[in-house]
Protein backbone atom coordinates (compact mmCIF):
# COMPACT_ATOMS: atom_id res chain seq x y z
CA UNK A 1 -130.43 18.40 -97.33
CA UNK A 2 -133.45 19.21 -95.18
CA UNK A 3 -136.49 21.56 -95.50
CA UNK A 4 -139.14 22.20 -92.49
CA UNK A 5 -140.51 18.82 -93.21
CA UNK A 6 -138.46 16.90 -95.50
CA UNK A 7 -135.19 15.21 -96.17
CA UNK A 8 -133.69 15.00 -99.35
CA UNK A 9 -130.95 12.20 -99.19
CA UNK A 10 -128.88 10.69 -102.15
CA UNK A 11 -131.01 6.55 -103.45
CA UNK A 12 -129.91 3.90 -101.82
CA UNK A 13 -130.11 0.02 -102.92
CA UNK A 14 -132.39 0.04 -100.51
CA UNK A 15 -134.96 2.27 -101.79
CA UNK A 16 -135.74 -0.52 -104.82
CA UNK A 17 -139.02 -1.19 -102.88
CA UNK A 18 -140.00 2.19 -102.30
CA UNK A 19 -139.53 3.66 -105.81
CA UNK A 20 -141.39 0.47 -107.41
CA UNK A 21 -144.05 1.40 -105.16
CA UNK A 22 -144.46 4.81 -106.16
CA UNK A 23 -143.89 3.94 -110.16
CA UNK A 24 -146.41 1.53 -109.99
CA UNK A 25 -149.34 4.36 -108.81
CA UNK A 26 -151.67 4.57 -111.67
CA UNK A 27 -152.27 8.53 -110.55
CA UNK A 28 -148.77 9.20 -109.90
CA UNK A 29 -147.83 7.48 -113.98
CA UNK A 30 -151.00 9.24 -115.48
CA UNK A 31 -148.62 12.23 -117.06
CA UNK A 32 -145.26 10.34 -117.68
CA UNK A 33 -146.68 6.96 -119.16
CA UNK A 34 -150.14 6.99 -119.36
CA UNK A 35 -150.82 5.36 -115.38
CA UNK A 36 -148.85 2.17 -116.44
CA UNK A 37 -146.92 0.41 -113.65
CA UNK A 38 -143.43 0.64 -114.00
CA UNK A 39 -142.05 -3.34 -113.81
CA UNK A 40 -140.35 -3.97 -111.04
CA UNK A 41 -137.47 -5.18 -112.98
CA UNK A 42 -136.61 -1.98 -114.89
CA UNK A 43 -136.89 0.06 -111.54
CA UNK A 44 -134.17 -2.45 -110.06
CA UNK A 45 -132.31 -2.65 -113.18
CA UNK A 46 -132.27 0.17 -114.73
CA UNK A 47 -134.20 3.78 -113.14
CA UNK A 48 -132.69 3.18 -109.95
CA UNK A 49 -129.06 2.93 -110.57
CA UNK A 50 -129.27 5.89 -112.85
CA UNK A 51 -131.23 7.68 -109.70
CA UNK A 52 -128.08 6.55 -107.49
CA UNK A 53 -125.48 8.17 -109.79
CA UNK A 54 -127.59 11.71 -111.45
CA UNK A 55 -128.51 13.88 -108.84
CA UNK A 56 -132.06 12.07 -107.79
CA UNK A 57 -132.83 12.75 -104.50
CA UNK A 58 -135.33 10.48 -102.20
CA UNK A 59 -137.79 12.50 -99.95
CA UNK A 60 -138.46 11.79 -96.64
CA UNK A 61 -140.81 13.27 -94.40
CA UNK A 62 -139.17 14.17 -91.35
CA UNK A 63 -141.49 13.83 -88.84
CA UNK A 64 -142.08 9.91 -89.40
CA UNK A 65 -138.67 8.35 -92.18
CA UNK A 66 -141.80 7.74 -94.81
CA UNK A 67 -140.69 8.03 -98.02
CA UNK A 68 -142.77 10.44 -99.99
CA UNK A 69 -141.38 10.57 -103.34
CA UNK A 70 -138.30 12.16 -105.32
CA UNK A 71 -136.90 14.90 -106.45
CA UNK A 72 -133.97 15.83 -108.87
CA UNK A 73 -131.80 18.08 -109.82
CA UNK A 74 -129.19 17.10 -112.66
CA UNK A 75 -127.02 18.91 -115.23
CA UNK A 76 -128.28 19.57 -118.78
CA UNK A 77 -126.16 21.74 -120.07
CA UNK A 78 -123.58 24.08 -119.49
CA UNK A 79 -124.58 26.54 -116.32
CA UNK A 80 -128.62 25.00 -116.53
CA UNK A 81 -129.76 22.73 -113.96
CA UNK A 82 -133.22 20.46 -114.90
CA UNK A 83 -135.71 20.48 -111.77
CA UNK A 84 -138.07 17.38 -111.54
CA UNK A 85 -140.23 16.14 -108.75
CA UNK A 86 -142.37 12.66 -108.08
CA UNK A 87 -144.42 12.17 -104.80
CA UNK A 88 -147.33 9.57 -103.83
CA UNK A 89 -150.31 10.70 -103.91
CA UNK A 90 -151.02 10.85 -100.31
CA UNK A 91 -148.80 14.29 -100.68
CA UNK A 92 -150.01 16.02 -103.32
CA UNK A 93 -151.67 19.33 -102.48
CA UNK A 94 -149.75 19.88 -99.22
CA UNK A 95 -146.80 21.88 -100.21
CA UNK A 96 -144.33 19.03 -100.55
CA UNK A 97 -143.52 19.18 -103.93
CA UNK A 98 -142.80 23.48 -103.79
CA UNK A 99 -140.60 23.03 -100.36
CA UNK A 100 -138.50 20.57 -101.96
CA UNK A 101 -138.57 21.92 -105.13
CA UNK A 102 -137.39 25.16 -103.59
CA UNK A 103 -134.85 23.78 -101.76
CA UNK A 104 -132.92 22.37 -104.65
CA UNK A 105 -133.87 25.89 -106.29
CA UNK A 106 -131.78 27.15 -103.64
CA UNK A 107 -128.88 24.90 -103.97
CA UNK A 108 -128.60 25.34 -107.75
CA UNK A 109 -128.33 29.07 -107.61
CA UNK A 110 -126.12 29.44 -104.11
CA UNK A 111 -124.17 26.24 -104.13
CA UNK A 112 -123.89 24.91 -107.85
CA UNK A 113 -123.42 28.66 -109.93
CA UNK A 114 -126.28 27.77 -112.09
CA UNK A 115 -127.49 30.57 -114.39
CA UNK A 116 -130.72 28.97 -114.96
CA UNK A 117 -132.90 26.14 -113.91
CA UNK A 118 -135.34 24.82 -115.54
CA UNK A 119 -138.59 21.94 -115.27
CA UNK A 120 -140.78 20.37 -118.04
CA UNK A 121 -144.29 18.52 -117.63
CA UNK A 122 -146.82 17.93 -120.25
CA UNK A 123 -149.84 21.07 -120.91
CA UNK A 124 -152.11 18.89 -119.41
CA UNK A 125 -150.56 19.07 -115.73
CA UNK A 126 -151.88 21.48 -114.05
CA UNK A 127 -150.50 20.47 -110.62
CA UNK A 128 -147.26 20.68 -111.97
CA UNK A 129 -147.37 23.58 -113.30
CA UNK A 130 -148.30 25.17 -110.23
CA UNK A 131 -145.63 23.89 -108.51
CA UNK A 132 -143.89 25.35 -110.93
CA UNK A 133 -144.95 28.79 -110.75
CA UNK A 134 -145.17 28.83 -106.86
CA UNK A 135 -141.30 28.11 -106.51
CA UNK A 136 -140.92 31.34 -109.65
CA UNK A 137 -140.21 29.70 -112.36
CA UNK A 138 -141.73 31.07 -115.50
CA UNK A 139 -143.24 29.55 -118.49
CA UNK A 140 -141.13 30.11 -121.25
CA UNK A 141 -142.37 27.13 -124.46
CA UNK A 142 -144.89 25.09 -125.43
CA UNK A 143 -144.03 22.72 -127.46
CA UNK A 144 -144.49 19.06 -129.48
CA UNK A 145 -143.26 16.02 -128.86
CA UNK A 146 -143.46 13.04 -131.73
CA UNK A 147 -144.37 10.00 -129.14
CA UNK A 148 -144.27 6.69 -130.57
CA UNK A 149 -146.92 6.17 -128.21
CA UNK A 150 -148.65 9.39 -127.05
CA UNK A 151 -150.51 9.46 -124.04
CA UNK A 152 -154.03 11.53 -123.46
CA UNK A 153 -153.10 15.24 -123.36
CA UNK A 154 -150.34 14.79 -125.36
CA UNK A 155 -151.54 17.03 -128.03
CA UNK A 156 -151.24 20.14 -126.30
CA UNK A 157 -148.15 19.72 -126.04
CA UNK A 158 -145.48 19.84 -123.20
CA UNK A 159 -144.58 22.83 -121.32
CA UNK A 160 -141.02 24.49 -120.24
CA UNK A 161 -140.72 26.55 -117.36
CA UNK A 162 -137.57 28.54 -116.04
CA UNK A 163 -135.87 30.85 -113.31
CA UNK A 164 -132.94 32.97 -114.20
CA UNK A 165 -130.05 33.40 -111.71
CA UNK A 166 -130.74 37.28 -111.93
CA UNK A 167 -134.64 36.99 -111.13
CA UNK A 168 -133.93 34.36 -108.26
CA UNK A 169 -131.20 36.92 -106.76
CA UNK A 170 -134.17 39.71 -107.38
CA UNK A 171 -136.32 37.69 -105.27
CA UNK A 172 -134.39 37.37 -102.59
């Protein structure tokens, strides 16, 4: 899949580098775990064949083959399609993250017959959540985790955002 300035290709074995690159960014962690590294270990072992066989999605920038990040798009639950999104730093705040995120918007609804699709980040993620809400997705819940080990922010909760089949066909 491309947009104007990405490509959005199924992992590869060969992204193991890349992806322990961008899961060991202290900024790019901050919301998931804290701004832990992820080992490299458990990306090889573990996040990366799951990524190669659930609808994860590596992110290149066209103009140059970098890879900027991730995006998914996998089933959870009958009709509903979960929309997530990780990109290095270098870019946030350029429109990556809504043109892929749109993209994959697009599939769900015109190629996969989803009814709704949905995305989740904690209260405290502001950049997410305008992602969110630029690509029309709506908030719909706050609500509680119990962490065994809760990160800063964690008490206002996490957020759920979604876009109906009907209101993405209205926007059209």
């Amino acid at each position: 899949m491309e947009t104007a300035r990405l490509v959005l290709s199924p992992f590869t074995a060969g992204d193991a580098d890349e992806l322990v690159r961008l899961h060991s960014d202290p900024e790019v962690m901050r919301y998931l775990n804290g701004g832990r590294p992820t080992p490299r270990d458990t990306v090889v072992r573990d996040q990366l064949p799951r990524f190669m066989a659930t609808g994860f999605f590596a992110a290149r920038e066209r103009a140059t083959g970098a890879f900027a990040g991730w995006f998914h798009l996998r089933p959870a639950g009958e009709g509903e399609l979960e929309l997530g999104y990780r990109l290095h730093r270098a870019y946030w705040g350029r429109g990556y993250a809504t043109e892929g995120s749109l993209r994959l918007i697009e599939r769900a609804f015109a190629e996969l017959g989803a009814r709704r699709v949905f995305a989740q980040t904690m209260a405290v993620n502001l950049g997410s959540r305008r992602v969110m809400e630029k690509c029309g997705l709506r908030h719909v819940r706050t609500f509680w985790e119990n962490w065994e080990d809760p990160i800063d922010g964690a008490e206002q909760g996490e957020v759920e955002y979604e876009l109906l089949r009907e209101e993405w066909e209205a926007s059209r």
